[in-house]
Structure formats: structure tokens, C-alpha cells
N, C-alpha and C. Protein backbone atom coordinates (compact mmCIF):
# COMPACT_ATOMS: atom_id res chain seq x y z
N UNK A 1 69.96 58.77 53.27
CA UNK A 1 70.10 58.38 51.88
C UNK A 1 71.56 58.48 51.46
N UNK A 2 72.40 57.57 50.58
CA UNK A 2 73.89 57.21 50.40
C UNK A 2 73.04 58.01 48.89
N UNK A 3 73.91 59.39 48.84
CA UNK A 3 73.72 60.11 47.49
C UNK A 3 74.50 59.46 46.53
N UNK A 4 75.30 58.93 46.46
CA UNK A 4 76.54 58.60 45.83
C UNK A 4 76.17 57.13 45.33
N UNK A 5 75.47 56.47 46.08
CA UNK A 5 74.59 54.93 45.41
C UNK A 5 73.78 55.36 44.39
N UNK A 6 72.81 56.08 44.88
CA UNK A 6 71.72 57.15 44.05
C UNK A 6 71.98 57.38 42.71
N UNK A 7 73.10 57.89 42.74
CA UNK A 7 73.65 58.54 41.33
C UNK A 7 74.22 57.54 40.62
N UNK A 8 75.28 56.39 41.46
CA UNK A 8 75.21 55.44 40.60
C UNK A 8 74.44 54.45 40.49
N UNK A 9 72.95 54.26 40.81
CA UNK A 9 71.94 53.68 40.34
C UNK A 9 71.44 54.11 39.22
N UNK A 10 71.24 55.66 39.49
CA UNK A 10 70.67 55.85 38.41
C UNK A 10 71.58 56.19 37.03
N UNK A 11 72.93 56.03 36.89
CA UNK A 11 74.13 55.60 36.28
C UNK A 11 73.51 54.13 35.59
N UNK A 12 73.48 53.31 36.21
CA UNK A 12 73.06 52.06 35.80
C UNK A 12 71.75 51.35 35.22
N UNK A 13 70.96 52.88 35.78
CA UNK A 13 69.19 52.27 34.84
C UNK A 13 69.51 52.73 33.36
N UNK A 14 70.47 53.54 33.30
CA UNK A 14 70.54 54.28 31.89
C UNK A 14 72.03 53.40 31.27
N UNK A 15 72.47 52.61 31.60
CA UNK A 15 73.94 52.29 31.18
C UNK A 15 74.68 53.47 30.79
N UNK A 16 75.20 54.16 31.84
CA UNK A 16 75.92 55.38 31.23
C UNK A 16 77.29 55.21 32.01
N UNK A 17 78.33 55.47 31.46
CA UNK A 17 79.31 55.78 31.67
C UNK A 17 79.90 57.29 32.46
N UNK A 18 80.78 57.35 33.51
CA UNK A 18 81.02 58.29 34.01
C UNK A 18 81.38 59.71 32.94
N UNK A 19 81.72 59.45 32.31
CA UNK A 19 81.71 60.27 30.67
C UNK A 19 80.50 60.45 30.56
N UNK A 20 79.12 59.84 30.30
CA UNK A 20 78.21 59.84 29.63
C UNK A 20 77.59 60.94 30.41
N UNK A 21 78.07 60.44 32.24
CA UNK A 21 77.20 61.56 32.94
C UNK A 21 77.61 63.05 33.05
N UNK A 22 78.90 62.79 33.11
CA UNK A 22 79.46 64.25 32.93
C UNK A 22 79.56 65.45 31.63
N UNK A 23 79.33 64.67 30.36
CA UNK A 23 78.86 65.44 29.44
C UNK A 23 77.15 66.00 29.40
N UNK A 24 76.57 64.77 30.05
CA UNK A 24 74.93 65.29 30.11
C UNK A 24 74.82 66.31 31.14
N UNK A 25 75.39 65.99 32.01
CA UNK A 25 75.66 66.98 33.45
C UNK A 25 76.21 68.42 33.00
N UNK A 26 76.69 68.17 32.31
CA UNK A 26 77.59 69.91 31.80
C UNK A 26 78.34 70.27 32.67
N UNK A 27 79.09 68.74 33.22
CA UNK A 27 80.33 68.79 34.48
C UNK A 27 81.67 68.32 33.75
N UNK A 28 82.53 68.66 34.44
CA UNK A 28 84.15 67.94 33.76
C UNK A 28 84.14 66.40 34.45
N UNK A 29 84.77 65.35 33.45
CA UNK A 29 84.51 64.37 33.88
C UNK A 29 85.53 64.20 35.13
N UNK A 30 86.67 64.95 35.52
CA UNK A 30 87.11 64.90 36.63
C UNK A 30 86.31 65.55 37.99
N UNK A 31 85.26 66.05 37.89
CA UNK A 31 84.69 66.05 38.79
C UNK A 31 83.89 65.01 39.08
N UNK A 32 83.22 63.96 38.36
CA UNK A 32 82.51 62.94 38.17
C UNK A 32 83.62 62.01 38.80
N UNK A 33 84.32 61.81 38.61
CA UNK A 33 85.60 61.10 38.99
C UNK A 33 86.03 61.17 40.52
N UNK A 34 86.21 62.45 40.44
CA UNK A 34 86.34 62.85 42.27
C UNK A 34 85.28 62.54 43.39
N UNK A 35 83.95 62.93 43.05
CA UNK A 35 82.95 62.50 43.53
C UNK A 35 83.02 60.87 44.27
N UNK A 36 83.38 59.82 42.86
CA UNK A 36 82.90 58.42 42.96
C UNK A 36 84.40 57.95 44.01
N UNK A 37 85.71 58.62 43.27
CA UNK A 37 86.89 58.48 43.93
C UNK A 37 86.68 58.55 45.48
N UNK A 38 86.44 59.79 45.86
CA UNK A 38 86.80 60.22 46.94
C UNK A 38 85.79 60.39 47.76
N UNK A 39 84.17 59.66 47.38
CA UNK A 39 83.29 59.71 48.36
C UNK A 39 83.29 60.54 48.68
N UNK A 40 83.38 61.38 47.86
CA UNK A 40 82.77 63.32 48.12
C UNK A 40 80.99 63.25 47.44
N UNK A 41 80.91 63.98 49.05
CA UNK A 41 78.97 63.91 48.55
C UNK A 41 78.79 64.89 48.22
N UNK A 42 78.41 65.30 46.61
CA UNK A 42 78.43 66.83 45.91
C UNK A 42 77.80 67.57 46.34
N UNK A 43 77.62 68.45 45.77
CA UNK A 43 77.39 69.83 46.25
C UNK A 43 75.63 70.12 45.49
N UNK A 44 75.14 70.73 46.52
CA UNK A 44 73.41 70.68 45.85
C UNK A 44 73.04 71.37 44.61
N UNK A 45 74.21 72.16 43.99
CA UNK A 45 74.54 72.65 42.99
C UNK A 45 74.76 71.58 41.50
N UNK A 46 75.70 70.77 42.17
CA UNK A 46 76.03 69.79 41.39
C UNK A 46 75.02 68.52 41.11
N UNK A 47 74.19 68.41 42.06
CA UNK A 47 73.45 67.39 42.20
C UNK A 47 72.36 68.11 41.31
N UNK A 48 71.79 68.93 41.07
CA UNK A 48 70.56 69.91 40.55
C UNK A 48 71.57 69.21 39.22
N UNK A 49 72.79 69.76 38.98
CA UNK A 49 73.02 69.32 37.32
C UNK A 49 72.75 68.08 37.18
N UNK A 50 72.81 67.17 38.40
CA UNK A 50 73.07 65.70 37.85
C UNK A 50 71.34 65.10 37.62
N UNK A 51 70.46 65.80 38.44
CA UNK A 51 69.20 65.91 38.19
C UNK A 51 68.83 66.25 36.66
N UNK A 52 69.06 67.18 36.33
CA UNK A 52 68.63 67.52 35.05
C UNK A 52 69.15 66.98 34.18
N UNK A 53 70.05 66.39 33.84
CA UNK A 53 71.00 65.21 33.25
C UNK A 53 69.83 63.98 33.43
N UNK A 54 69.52 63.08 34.36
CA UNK A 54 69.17 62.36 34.36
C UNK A 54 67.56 62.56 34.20
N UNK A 55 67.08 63.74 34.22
CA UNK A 55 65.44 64.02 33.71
C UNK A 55 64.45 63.65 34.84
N UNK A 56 65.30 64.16 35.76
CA UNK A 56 64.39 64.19 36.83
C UNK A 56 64.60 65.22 38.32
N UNK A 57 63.67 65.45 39.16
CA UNK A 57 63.57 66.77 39.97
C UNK A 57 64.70 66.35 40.87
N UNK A 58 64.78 67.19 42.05
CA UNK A 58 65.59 67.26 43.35
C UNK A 58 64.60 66.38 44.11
N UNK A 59 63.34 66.53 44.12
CA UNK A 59 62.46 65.66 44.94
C UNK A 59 62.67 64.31 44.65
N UNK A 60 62.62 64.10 43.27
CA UNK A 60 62.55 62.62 43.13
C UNK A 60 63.58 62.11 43.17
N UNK A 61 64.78 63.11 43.01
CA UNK A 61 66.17 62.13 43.80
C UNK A 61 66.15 61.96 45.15
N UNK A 62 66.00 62.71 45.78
CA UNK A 62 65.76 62.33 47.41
C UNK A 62 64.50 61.57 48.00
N UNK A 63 63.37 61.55 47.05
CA UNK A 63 62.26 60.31 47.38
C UNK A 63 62.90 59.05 47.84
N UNK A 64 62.49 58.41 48.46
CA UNK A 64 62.32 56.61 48.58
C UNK A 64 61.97 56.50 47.22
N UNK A 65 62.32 55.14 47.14
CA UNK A 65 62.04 54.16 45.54
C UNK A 65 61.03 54.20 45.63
N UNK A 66 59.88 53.89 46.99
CA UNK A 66 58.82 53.79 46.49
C UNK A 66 58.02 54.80 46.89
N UNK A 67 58.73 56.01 46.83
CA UNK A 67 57.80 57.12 46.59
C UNK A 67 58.03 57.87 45.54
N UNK A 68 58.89 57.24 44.50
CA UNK A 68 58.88 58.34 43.05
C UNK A 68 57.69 58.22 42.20
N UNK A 69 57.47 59.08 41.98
CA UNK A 69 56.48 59.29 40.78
C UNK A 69 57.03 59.11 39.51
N UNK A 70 56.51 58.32 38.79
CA UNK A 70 56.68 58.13 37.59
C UNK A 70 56.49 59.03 36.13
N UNK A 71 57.46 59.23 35.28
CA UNK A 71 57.08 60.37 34.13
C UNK A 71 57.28 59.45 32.79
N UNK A 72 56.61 59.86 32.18
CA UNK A 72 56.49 59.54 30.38
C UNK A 72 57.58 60.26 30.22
N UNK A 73 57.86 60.14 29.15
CA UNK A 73 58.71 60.89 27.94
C UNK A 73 58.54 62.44 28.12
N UNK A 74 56.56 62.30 27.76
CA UNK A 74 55.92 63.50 27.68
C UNK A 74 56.76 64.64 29.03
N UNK A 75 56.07 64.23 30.08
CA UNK A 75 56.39 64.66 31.04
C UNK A 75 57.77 64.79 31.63
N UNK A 76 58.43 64.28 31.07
CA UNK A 76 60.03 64.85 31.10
C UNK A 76 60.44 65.87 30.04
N UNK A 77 60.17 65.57 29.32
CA UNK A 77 60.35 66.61 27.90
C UNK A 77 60.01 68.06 28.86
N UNK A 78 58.52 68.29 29.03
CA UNK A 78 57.93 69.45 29.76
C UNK A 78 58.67 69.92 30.64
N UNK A 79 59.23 69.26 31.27
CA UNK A 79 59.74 69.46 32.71
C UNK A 79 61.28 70.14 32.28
N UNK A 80 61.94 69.53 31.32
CA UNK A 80 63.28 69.93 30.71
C UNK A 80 63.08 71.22 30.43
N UNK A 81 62.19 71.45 29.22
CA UNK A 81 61.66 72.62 28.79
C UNK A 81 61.26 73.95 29.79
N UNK A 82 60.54 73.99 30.92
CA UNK A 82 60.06 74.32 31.60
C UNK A 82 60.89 74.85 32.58
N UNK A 83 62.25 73.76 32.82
CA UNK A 83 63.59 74.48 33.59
C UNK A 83 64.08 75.58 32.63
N UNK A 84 64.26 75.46 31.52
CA UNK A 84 64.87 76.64 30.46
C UNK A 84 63.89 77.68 30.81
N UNK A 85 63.02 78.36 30.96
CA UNK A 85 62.13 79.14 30.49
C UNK A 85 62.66 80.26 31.64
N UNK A 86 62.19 81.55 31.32
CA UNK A 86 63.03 82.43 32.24
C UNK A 86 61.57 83.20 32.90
N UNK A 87 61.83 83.40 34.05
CA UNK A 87 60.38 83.71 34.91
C UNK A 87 58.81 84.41 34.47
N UNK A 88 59.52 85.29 33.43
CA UNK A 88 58.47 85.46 32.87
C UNK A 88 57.83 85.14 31.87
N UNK A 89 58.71 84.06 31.30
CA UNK A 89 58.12 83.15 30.43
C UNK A 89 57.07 82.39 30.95
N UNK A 90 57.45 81.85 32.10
CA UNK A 90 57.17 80.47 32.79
C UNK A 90 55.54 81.64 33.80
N UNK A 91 55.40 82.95 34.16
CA UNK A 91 54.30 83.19 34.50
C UNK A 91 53.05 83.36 33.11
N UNK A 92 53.89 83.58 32.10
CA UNK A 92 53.35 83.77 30.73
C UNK A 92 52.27 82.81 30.61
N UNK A 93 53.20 81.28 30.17
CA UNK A 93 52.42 80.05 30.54
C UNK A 93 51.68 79.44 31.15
N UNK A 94 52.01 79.50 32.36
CA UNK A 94 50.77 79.49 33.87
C UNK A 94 49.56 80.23 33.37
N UNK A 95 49.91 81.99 32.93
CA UNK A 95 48.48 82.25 33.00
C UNK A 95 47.90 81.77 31.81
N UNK A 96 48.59 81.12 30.36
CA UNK A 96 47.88 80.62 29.24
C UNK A 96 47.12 79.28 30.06
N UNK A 97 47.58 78.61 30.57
CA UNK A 97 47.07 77.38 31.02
C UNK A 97 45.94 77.60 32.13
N UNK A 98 45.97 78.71 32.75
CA UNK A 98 44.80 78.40 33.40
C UNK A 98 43.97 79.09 32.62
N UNK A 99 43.88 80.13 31.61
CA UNK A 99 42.82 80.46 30.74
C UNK A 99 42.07 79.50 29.64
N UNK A 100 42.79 78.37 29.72
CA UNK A 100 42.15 77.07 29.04
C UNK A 100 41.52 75.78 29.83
N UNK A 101 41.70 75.98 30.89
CA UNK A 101 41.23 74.77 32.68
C UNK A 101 40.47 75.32 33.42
């Protein structure tokens, strides 16, 4: 997989500007810059930001096209939310949800 197409694909489903990604990213836009410049393939650190920026997992950036799963709004929202939550929040929830399923 060419990570660096990836990112600017998905650069281009959103019309975003290398600015656009690096402020959503919570990266300096000279790192965004260096990356595309210098065909530097980031760091899995960096890529996790560029994931959550773009509202979607580590899996589904490294899926095939036609193996991503598709999310609503809904289901990105959750998923955003759900990265914030701090471990014992997030077992908190689990056990509310299975006491209602």
C-alpha cells in the first residue's frame, strides 16, 4: 500500500488543503509538507493522528477500497468520542451497554 497516495486520497474526498490536514491532525503544517515533499512515509504515530483527523480507524486506512466498511455520521461521531474516553470510562460503558443487550 503507497501510504502517501492514501492520505492524499483521502485529502481529496474531503477537498482539504495541506493546512486543512494539519490543523485537523494537531500536526505543524511543516510536517505535512515534509511528508508529501520528501516521500517520507510517517510514522504510525503520525498516521493514528492523520486517522483521527480524517474519522476513521488504522484498519480502515490500511483496508483495500473494497474492504472498508462504511460509517454514518452516527458512527463516526461514536468512534471520535470513544477515542477520548479514558479506560475506565470506556469499561464503564461496555458494562452499561451490555446491561441493556
Amino acid at each position: 500500500m503507497d501510504v502517501l497516495q492514501k492520505v492524499k486520497s483521502l485529502m481529496e474526498e474531503r477537498s482539504w488543503t495541506e493546512y486543512r490536514l494539519a490543523k485537523n491532525a494537531n500536526l505543524s503544517q511543516s510536517t505535512i509538507k515534509n511528508i508529501f515533499q520528501r516521500n517520507n512515509v510517517p510514522t504510525v504515530a503520525t498516521i493514528e493522528k492523520l486517522c483521527t483527523a480524517f474519522g476513521i480507524t488504522l484498519s480502515q486506512f490500511f483496508a483495500n477500497d473494497n474492504d472498508l466498511v462504511s460509517l454514518n455520521s452516527e458512527d463516526i461521531e461514536l468512534l471520535q468520542r470513544w477515542s477520548k474516553l479514558s479506560l475506565e470510562q470506556k469499561e464503564s460503558f461496555l458494562n452499561m451497554l451490555k446491561s441493556i443487550s
